[in-house]
PDB file of N, CA and C in Angstrom:
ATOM      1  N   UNK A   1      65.874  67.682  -4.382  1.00  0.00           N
ATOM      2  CA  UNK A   1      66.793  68.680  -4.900  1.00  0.00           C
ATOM      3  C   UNK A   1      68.105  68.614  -4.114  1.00  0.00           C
ATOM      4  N   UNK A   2      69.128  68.860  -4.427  1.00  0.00           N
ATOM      5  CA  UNK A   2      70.675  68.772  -4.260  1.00  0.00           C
ATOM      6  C   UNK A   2      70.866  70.165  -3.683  1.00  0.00           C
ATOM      7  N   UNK A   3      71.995  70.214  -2.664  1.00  0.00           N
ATOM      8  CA  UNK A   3      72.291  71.243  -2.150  1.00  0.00           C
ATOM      9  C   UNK A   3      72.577  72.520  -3.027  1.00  0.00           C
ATOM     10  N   UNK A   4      73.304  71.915  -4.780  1.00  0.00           N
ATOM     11  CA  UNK A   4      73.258  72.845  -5.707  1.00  0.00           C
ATOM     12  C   UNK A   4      72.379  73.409  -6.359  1.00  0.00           C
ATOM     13  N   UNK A   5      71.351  72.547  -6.583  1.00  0.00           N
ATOM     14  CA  UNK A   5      70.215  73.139  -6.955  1.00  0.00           C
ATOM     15  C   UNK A   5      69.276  73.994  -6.121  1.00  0.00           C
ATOM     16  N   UNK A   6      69.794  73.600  -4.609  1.00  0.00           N
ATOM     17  CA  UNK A   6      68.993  75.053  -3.675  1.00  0.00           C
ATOM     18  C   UNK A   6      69.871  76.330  -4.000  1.00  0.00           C
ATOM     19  N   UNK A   7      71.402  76.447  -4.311  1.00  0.00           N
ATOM     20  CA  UNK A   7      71.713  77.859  -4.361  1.00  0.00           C
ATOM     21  C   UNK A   7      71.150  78.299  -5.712  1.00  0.00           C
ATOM     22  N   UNK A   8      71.079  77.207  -6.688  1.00  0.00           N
ATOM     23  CA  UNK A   8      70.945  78.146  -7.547  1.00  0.00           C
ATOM     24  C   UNK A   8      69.506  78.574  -7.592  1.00  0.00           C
ATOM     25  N   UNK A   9      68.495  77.826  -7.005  1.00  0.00           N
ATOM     26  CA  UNK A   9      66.833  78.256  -6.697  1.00  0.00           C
ATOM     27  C   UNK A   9      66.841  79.071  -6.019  1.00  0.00           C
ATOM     28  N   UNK A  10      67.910  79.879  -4.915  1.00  0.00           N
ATOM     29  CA  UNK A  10      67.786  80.622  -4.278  1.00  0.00           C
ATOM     30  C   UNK A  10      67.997  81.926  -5.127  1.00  0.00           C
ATOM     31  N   UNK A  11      69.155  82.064  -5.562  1.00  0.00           N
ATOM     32  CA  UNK A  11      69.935  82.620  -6.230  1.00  0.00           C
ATOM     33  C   UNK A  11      68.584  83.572  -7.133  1.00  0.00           C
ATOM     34  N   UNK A  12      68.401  82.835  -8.135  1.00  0.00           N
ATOM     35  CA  UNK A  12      67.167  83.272  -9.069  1.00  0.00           C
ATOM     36  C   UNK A  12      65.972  83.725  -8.893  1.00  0.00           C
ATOM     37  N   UNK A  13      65.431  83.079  -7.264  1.00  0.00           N
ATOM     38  CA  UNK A  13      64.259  83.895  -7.109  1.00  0.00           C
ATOM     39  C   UNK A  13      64.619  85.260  -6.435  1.00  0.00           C
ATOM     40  N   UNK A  14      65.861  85.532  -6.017  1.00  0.00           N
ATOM     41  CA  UNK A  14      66.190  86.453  -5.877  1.00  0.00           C
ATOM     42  C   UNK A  14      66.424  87.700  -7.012  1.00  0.00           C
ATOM     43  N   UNK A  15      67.251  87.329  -8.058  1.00  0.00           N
ATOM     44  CA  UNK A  15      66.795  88.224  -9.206  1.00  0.00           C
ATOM     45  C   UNK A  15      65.156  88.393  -9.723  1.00  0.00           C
ATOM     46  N   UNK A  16      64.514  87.720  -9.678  1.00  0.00           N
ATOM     47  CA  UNK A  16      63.036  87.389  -9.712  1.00  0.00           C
ATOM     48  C   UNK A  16      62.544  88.445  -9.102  1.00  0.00           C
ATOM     49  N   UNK A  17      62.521  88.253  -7.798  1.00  0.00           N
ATOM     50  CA  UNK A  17      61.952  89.066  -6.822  1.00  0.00           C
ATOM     51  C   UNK A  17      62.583  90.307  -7.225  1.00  0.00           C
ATOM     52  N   UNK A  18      63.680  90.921  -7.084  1.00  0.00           N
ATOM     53  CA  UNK A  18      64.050  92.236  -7.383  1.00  0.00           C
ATOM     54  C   UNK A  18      63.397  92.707  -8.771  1.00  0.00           C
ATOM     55  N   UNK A  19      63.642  92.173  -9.967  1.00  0.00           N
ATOM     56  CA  UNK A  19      62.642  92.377 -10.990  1.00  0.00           C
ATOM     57  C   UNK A  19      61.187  92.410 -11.114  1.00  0.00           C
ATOM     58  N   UNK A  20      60.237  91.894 -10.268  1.00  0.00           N
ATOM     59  CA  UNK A  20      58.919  91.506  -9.720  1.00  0.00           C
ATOM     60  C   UNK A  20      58.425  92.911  -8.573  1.00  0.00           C
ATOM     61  N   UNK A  21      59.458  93.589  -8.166  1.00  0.00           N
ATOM     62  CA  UNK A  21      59.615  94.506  -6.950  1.00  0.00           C
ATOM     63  C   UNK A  21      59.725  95.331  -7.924  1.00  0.00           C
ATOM     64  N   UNK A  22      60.523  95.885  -8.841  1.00  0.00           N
ATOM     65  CA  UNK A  22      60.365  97.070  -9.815  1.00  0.00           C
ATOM     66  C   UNK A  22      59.202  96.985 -11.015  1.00  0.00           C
ATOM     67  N   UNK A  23      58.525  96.175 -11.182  1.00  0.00           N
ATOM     68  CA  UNK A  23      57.870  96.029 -12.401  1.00  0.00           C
ATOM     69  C   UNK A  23      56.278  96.527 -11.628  1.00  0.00           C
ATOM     70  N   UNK A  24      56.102  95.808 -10.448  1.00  0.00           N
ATOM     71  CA  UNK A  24      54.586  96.426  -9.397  1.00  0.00           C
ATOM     72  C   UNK A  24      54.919  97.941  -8.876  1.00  0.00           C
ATOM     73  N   UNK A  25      56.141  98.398  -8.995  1.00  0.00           N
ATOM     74  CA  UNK A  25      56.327  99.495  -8.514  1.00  0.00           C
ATOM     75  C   UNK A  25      56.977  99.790  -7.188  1.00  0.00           C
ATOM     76  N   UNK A  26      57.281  98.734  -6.279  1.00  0.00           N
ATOM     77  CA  UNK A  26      57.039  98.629  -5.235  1.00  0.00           C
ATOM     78  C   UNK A  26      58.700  99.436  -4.719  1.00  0.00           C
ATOM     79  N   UNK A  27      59.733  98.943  -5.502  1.00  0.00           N
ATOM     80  CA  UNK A  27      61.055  99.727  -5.498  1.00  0.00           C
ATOM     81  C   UNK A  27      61.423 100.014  -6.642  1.00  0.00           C
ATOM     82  N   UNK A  28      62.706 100.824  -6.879  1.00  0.00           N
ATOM     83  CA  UNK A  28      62.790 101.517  -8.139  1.00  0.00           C
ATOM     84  C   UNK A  28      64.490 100.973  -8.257  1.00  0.00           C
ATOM     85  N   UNK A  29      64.876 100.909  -9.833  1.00  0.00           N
ATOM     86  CA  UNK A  29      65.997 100.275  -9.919  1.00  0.00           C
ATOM     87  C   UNK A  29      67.309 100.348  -9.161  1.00  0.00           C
ATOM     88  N   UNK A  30      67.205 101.975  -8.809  1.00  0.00           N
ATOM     89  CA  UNK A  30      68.509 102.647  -8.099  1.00  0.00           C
ATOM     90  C   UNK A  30      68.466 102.443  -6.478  1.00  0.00           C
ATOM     91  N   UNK A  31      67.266 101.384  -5.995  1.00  0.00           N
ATOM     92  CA  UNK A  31      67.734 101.054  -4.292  1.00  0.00           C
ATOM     93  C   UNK A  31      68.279 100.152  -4.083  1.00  0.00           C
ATOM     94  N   UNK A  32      68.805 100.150  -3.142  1.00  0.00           N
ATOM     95  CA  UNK A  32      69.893  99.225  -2.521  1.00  0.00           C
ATOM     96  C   UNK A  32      69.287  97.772  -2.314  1.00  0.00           C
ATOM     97  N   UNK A  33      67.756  97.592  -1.519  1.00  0.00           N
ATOM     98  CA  UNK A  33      67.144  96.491  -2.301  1.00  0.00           C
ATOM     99  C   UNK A  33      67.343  95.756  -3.333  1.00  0.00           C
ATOM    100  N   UNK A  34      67.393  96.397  -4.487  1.00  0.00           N
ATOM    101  CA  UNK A  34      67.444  95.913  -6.250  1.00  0.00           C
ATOM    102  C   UNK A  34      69.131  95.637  -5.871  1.00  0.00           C
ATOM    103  N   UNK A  35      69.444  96.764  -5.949  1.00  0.00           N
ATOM    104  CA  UNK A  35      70.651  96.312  -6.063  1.00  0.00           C
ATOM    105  C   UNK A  35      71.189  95.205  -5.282  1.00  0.00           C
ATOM    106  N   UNK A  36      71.282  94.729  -3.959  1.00  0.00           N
ATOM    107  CA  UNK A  36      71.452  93.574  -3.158  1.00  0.00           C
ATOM    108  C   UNK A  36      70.603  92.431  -3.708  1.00  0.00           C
ATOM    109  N   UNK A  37      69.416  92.438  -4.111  1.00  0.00           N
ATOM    110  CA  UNK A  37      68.363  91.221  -4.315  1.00  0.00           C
ATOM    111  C   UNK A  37      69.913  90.650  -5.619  1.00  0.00           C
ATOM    112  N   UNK A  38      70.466  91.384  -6.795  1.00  0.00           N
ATOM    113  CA  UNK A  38      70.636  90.830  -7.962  1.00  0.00           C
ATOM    114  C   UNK A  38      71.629  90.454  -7.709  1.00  0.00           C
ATOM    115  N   UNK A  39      72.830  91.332  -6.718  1.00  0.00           N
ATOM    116  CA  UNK A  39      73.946  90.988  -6.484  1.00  0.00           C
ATOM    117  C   UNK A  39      74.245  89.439  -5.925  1.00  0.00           C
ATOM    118  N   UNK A  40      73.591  89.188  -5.200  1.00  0.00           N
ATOM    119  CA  UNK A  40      73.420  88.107  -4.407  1.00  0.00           C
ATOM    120  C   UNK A  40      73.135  86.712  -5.055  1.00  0.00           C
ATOM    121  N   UNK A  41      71.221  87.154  -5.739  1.00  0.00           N
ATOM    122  CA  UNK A  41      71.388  86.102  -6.715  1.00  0.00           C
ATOM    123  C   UNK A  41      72.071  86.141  -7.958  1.00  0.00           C
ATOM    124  N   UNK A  42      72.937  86.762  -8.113  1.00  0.00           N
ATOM    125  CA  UNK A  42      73.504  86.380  -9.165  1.00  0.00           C
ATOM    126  C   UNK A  42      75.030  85.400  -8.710  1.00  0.00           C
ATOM    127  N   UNK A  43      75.573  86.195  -8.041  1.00  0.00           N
ATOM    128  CA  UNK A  43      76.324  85.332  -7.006  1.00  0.00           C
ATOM    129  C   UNK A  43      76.088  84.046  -6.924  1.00  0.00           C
ATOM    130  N   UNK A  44      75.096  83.728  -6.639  1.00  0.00           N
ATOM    131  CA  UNK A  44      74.503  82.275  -6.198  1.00  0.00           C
ATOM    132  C   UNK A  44      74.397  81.681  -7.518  1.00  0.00           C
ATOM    133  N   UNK A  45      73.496  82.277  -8.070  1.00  0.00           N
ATOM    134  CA  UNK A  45      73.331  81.442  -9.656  1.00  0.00           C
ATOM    135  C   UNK A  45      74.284  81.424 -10.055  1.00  0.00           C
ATOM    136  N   UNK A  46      75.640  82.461 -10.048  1.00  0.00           N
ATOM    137  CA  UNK A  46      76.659  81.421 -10.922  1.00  0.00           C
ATOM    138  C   UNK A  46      77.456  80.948 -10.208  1.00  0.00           C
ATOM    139  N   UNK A  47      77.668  80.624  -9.105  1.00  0.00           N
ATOM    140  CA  UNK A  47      78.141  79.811  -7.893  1.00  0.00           C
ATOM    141  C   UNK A  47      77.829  78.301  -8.735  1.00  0.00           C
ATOM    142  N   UNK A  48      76.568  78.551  -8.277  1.00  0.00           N
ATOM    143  CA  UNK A  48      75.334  76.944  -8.796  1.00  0.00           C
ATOM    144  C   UNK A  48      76.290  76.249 -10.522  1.00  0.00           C
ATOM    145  N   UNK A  49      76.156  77.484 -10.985  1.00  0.00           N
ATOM    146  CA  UNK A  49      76.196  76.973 -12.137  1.00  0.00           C
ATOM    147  C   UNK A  49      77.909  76.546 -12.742  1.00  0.00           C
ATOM    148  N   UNK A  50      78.781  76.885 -11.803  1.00  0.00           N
ATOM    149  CA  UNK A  50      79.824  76.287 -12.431  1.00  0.00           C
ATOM    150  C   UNK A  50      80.023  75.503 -11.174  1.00  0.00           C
ATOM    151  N   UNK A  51      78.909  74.830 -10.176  1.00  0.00           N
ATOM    152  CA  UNK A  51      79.404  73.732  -9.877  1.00  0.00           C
ATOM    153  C   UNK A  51      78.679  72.368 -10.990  1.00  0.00           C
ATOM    154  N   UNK A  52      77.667  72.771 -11.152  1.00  0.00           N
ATOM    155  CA  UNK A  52      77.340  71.854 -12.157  1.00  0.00           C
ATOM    156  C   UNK A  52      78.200  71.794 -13.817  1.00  0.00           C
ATOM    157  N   UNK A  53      78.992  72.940 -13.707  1.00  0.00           N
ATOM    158  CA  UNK A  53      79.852  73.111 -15.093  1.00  0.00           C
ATOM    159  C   UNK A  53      78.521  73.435 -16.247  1.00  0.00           C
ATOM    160  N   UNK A  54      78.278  74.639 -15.834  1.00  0.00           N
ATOM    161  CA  UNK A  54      77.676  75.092 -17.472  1.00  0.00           C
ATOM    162  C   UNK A  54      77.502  76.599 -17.668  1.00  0.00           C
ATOM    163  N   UNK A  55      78.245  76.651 -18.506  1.00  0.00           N
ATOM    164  CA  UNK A  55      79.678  77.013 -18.728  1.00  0.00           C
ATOM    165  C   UNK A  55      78.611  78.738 -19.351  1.00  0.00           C
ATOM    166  N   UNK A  56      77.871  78.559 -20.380  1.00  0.00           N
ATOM    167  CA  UNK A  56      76.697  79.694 -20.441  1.00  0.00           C
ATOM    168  C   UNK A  56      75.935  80.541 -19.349  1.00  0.00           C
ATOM    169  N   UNK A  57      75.764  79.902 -18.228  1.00  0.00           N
ATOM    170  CA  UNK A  57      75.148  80.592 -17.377  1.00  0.00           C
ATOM    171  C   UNK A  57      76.121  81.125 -16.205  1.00  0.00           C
ATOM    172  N   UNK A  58      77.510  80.366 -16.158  1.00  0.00           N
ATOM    173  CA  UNK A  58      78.443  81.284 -15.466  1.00  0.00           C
ATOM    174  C   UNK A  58      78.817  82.595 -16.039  1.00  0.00           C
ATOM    175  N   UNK A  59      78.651  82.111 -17.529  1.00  0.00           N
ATOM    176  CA  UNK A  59      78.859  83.998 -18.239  1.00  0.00           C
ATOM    177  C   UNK A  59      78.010  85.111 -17.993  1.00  0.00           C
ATOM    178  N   UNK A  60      76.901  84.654 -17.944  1.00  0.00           N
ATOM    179  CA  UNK A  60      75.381  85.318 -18.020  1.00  0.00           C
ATOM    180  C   UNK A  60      75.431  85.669 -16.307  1.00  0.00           C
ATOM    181  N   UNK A  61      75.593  85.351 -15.097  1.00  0.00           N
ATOM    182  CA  UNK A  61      75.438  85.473 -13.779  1.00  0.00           C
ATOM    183  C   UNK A  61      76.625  86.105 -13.304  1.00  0.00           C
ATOM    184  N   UNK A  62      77.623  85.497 -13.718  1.00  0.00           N
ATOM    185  CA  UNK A  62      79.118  86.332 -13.361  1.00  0.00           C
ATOM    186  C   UNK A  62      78.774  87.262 -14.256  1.00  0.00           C
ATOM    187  N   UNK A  63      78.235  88.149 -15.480  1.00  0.00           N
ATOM    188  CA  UNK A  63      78.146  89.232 -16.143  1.00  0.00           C
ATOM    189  C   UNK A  63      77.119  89.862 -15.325  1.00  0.00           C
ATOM    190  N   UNK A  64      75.971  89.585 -15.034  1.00  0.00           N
ATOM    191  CA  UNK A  64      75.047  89.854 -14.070  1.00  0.00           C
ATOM    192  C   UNK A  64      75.579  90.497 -12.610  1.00  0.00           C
ATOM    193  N   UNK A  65      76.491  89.661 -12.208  1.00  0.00           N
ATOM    194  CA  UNK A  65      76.956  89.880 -10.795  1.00  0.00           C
ATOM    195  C   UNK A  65      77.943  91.315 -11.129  1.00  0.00           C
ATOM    196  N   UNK A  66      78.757  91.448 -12.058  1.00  0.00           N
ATOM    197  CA  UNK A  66      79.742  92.933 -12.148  1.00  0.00           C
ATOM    198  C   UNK A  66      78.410  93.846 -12.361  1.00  0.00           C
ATOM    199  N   UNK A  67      77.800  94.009 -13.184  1.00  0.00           N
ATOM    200  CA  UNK A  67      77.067  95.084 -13.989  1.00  0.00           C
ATOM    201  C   UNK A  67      76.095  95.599 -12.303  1.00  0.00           C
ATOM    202  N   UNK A  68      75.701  94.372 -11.400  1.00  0.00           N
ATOM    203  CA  UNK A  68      75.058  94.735 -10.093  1.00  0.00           C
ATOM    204  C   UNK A  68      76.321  94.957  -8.983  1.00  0.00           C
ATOM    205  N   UNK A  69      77.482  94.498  -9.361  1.00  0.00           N
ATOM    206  CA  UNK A  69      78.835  95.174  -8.246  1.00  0.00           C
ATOM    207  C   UNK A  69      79.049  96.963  -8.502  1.00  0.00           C
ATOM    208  N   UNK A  70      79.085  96.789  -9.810  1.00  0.00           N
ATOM    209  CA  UNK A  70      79.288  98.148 -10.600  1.00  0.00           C
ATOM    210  C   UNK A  70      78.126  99.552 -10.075  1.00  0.00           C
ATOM    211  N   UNK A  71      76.446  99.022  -9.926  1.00  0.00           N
ATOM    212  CA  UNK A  71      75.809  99.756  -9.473  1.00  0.00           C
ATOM    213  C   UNK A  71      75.734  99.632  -8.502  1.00  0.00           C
ATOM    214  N   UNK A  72      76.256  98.867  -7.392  1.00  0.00           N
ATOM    215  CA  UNK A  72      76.419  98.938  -6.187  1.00  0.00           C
ATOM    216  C   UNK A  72      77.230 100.162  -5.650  1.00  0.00           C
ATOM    217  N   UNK A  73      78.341 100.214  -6.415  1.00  0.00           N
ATOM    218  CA  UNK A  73      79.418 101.305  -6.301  1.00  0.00           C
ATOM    219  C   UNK A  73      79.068 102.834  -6.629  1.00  0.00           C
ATOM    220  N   UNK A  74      78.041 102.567  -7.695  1.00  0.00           N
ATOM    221  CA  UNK A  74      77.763 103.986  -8.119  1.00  0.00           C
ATOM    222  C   UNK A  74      76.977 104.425  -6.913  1.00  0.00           C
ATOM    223  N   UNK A  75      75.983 103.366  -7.031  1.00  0.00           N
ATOM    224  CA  UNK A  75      75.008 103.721  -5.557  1.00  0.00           C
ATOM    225  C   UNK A  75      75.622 104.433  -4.108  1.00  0.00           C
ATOM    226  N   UNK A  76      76.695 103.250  -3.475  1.00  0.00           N
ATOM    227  CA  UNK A  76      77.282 103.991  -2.517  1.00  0.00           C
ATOM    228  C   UNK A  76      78.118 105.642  -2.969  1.00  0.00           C
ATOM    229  N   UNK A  77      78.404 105.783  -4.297  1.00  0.00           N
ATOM    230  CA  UNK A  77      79.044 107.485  -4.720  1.00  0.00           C
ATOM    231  C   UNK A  77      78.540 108.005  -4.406  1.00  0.00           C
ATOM    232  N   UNK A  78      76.866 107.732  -4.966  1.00  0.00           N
ATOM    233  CA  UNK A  78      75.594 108.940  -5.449  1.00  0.00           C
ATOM    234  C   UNK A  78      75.821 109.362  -3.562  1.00  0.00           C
ATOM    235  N   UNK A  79      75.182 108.450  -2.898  1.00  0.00           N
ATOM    236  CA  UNK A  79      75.292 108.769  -1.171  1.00  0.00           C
ATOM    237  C   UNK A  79      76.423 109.703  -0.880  1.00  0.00           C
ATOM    238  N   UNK A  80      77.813 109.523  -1.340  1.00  0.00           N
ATOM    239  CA  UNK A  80      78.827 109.787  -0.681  1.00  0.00           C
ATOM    240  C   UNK A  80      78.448 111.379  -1.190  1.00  0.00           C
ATOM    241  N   UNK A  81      78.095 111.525  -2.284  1.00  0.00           N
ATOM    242  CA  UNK A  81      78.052 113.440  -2.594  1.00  0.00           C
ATOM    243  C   UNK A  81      76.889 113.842  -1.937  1.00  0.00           C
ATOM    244  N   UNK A  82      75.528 113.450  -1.903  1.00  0.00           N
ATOM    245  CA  UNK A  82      74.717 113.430  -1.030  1.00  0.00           C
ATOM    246  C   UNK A  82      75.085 113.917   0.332  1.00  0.00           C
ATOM    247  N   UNK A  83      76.086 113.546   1.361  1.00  0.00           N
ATOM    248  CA  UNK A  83      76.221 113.844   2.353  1.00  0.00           C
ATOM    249  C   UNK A  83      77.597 114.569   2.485  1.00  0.00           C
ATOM    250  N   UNK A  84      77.783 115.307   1.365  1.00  0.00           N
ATOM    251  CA  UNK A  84      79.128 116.136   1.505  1.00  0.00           C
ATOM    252  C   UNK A  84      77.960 117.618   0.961  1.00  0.00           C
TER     253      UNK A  84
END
């Protein structure tokens, strides 16, 4: 395997795992866990994927990566009223 094909294997078992972690129960969608596991691999997977140029899965991972930036943000809000 190619150095690209480790980010993007990384990348994915990381969404994996965060999805695999909410489905046993083990965390719930709104922790920072989930949220970091997807951010990351998604990051990576579409890192991976527009070095190989394909061109579908940079949409799908870069769309992946906002929608998990986006609940990242809400996440740190929910905290910020929390401690006011």
């Amino acid at each position: 395997m190619s150095f690209i094909d480790w980010i993007g294997f990384v990348g994915v078992f990381q969404i994996l795992l965060a999805y695999i972690l909410t489905v046993i129960k083990t965390i719930k969608p709104n922790n920072l866990i989930f949220i970091s596991l997807n951010l990351s691999g998604s990051i990576m997977a579409c890192i991976a994927s527009i070095l190989i140029n394909y061109i579908p899965f940079v949409i799908l991972e870069g769309a992946w990566a906002l929608v998990s930036l986006y609940s990242l943000f809400t996440y740190k809000n929910e905290i910020k009223k929390h401690h006011k």
